[in-house]
C-alpha atoms as a PDB file:
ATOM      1  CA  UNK A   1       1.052 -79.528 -66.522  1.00  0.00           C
ATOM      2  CA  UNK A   2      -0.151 -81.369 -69.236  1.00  0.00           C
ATOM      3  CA  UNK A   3      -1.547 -85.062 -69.335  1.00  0.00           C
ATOM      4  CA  UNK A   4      -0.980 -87.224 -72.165  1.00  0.00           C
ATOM      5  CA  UNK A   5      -2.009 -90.993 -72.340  1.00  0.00           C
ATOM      6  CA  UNK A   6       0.093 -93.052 -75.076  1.00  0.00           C
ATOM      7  CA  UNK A   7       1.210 -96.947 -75.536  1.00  0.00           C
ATOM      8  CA  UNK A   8       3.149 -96.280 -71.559  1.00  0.00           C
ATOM      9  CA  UNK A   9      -0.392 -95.604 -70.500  1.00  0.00           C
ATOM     10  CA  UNK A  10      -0.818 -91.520 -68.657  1.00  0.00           C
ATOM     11  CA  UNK A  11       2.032 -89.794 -67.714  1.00  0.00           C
ATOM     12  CA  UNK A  12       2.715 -86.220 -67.119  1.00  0.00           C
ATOM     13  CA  UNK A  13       4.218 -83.665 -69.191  1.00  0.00           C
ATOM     14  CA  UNK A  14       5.857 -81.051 -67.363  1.00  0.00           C
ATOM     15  CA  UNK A  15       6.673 -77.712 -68.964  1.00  0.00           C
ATOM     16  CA  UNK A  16      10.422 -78.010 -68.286  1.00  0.00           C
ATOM     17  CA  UNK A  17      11.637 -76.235 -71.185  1.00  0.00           C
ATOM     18  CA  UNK A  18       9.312 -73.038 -69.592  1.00  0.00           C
ATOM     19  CA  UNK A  19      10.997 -73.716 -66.185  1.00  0.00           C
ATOM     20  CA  UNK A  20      14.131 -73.476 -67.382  1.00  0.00           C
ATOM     21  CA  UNK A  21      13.193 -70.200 -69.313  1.00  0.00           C
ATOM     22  CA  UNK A  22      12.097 -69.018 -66.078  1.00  0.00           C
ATOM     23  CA  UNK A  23      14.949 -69.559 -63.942  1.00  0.00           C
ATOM     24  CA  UNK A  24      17.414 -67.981 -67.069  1.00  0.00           C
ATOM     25  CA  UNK A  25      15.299 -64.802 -67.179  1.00  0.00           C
ATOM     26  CA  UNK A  26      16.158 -64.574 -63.077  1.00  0.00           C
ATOM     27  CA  UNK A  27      19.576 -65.083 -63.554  1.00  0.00           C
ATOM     28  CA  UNK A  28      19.205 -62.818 -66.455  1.00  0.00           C
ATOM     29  CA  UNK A  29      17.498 -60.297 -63.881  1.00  0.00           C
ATOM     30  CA  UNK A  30      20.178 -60.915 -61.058  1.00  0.00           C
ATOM     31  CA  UNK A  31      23.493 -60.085 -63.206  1.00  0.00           C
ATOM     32  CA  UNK A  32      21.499 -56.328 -64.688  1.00  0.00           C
ATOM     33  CA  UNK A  33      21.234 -57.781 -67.973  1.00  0.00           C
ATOM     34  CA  UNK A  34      17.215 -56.453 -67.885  1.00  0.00           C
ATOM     35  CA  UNK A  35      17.025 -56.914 -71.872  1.00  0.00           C
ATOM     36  CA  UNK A  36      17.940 -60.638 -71.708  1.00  0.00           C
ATOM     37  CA  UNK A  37      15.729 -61.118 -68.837  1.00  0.00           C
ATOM     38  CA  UNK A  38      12.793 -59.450 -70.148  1.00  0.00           C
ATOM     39  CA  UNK A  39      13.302 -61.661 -73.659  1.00  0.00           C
ATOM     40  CA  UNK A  40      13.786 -65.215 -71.331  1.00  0.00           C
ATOM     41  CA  UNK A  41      10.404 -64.090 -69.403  1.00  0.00           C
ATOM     42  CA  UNK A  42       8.799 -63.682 -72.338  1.00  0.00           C
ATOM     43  CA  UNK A  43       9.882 -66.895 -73.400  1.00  0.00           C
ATOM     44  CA  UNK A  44       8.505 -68.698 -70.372  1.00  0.00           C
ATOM     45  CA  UNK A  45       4.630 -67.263 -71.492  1.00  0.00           C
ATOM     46  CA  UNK A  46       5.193 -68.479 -74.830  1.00  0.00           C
ATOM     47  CA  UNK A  47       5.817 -72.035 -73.525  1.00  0.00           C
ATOM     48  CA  UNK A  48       3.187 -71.810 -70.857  1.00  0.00           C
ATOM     49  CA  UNK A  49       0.825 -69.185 -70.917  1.00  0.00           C
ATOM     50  CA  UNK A  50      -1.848 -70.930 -68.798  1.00  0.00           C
ATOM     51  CA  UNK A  51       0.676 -71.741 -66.295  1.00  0.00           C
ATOM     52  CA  UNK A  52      -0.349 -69.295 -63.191  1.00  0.00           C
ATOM     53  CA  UNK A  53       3.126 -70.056 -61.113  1.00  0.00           C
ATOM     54  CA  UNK A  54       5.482 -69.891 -64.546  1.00  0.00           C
ATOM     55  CA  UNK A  55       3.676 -67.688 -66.786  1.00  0.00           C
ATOM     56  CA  UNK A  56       2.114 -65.572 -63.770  1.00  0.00           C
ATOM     57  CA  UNK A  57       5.533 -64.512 -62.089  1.00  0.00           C
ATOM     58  CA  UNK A  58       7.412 -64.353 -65.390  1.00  0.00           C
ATOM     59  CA  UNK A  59       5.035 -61.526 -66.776  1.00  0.00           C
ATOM     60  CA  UNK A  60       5.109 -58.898 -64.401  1.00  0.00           C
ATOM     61  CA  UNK A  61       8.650 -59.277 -63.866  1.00  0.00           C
ATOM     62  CA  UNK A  62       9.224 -58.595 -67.628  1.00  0.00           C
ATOM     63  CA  UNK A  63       6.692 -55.659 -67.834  1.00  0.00           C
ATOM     64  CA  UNK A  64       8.640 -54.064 -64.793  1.00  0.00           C
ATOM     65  CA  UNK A  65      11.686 -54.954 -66.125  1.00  0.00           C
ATOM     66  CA  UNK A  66      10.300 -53.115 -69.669  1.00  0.00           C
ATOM     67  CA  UNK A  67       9.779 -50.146 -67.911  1.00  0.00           C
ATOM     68  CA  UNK A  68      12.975 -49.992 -66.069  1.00  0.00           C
ATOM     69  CA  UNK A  69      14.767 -50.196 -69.592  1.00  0.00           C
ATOM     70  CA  UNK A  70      12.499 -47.310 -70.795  1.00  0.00           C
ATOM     71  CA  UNK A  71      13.553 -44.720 -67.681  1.00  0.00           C
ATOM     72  CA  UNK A  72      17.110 -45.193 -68.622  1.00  0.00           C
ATOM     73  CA  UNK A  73      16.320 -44.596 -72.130  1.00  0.00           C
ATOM     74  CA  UNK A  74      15.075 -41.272 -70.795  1.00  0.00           C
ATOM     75  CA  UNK A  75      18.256 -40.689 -68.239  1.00  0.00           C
ATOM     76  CA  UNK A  76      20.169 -41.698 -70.961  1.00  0.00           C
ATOM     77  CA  UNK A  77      17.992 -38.266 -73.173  1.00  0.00           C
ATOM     78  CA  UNK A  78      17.097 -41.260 -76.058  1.00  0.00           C
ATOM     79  CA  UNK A  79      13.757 -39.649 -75.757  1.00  0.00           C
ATOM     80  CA  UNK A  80      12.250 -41.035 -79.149  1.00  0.00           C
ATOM     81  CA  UNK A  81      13.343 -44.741 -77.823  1.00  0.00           C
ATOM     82  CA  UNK A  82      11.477 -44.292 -74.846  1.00  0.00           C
ATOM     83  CA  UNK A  83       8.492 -42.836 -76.114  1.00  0.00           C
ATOM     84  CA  UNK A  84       8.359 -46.546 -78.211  1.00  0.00           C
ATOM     85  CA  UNK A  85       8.898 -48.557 -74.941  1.00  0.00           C
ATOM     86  CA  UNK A  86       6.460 -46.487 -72.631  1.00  0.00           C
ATOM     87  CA  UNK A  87       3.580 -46.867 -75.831  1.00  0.00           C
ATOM     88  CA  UNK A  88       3.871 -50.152 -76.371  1.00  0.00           C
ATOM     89  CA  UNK A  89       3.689 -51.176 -72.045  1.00  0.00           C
ATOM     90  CA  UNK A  90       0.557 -48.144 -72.058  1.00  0.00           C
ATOM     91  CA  UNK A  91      -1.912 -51.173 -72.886  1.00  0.00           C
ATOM     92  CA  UNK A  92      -0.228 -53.976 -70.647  1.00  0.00           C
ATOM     93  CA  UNK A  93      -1.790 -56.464 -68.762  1.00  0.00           C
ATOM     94  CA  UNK A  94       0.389 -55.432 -65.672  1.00  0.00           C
ATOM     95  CA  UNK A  95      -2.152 -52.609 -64.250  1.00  0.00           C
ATOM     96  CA  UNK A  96       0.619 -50.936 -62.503  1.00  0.00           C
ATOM     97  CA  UNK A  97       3.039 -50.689 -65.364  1.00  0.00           C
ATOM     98  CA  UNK A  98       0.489 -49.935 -67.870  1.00  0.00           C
ATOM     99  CA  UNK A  99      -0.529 -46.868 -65.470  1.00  0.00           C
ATOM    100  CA  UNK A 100       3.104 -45.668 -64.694  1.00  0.00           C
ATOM    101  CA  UNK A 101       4.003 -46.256 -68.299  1.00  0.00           C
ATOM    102  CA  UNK A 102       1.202 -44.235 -69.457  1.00  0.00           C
ATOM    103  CA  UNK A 103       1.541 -41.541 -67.074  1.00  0.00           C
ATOM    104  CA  UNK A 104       5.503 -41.261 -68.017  1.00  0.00           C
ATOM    105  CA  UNK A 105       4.495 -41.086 -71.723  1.00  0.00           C
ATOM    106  CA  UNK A 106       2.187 -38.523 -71.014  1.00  0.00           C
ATOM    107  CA  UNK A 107       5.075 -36.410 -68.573  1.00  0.00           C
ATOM    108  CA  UNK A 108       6.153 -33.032 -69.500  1.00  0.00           C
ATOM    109  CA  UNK A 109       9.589 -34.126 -69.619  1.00  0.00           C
ATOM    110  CA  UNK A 110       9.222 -36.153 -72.430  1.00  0.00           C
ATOM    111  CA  UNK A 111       6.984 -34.577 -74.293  1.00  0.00           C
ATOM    112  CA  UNK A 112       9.824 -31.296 -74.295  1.00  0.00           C
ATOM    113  CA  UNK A 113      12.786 -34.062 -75.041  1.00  0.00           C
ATOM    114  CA  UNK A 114      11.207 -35.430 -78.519  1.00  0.00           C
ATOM    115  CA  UNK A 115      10.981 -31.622 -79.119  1.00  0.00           C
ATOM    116  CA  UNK A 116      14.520 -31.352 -78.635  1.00  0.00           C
ATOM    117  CA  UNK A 117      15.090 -34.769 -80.722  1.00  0.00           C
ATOM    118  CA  UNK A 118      12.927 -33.257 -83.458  1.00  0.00           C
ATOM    119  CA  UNK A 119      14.763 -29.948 -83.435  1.00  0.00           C
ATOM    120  CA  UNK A 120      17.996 -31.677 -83.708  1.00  0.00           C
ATOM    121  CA  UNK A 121      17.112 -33.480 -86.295  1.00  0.00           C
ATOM    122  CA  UNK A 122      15.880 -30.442 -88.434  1.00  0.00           C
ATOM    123  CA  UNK A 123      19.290 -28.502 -87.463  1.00  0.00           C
ATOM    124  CA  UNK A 124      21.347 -31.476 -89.581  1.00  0.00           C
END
């Protein structure tokens, strides 16, 4: 919430435009469209990043959301893809997802799929 004083006197900004950001990335969330959501959450911390009840529910939701998208990459054997999803959420904010994201990066699995990729790739 921001104050502002002008020639009406003080009155009271609110960060509607991050609100409605907010409840688009749930709707987003609801329907399975995790890409959207993740995008509209982002969107919310953009508008209000200070904002502990916006900003502070919209960025763990997209982090989880983040690494959701990356595990189907994987089930999905677009190992390469996932490899960039799970190092960019390594260093998050989100303790959690940074750990499981790291960890998942780090798995065996993986590391023997971009092999494959790479192999593939050499065989063309």
């Amino acid at each position: 919430m921001v104050v502002a004083a002008g020639a009406l006197g003080a009155f009271v900004l609110w960060p509607r435009p991050a609100k409605e950001a907010l409840s688009l990335g749930k709707r987003l969330e609801a329907s399975g469209d995790a890409a959207g959501a993740v995008a509209a959450y982002g969107r919310v911390c953009e508008l209000a990043p200070a904002d502990e009840e916006l900003c502070g529910f919209a960025k763990p939701h997209a982090a989880a959301l983040e690494l959701r998208i990356a595990e189907g990459k994987l089930e999905k054997l677009a190992f390469t893809d996932a490899r960039t999803d799970l190092d960019r959420l390594s260093p998050s904010a989100v303790k959690h997802v940074a750990s499981e994201a790291a960890a998942l990066a780090k798995s065996k699995d993986l590391t023997s799929g971009i092999r494959w990729e790479e192999s593939l790739k050499l065989t063309d």
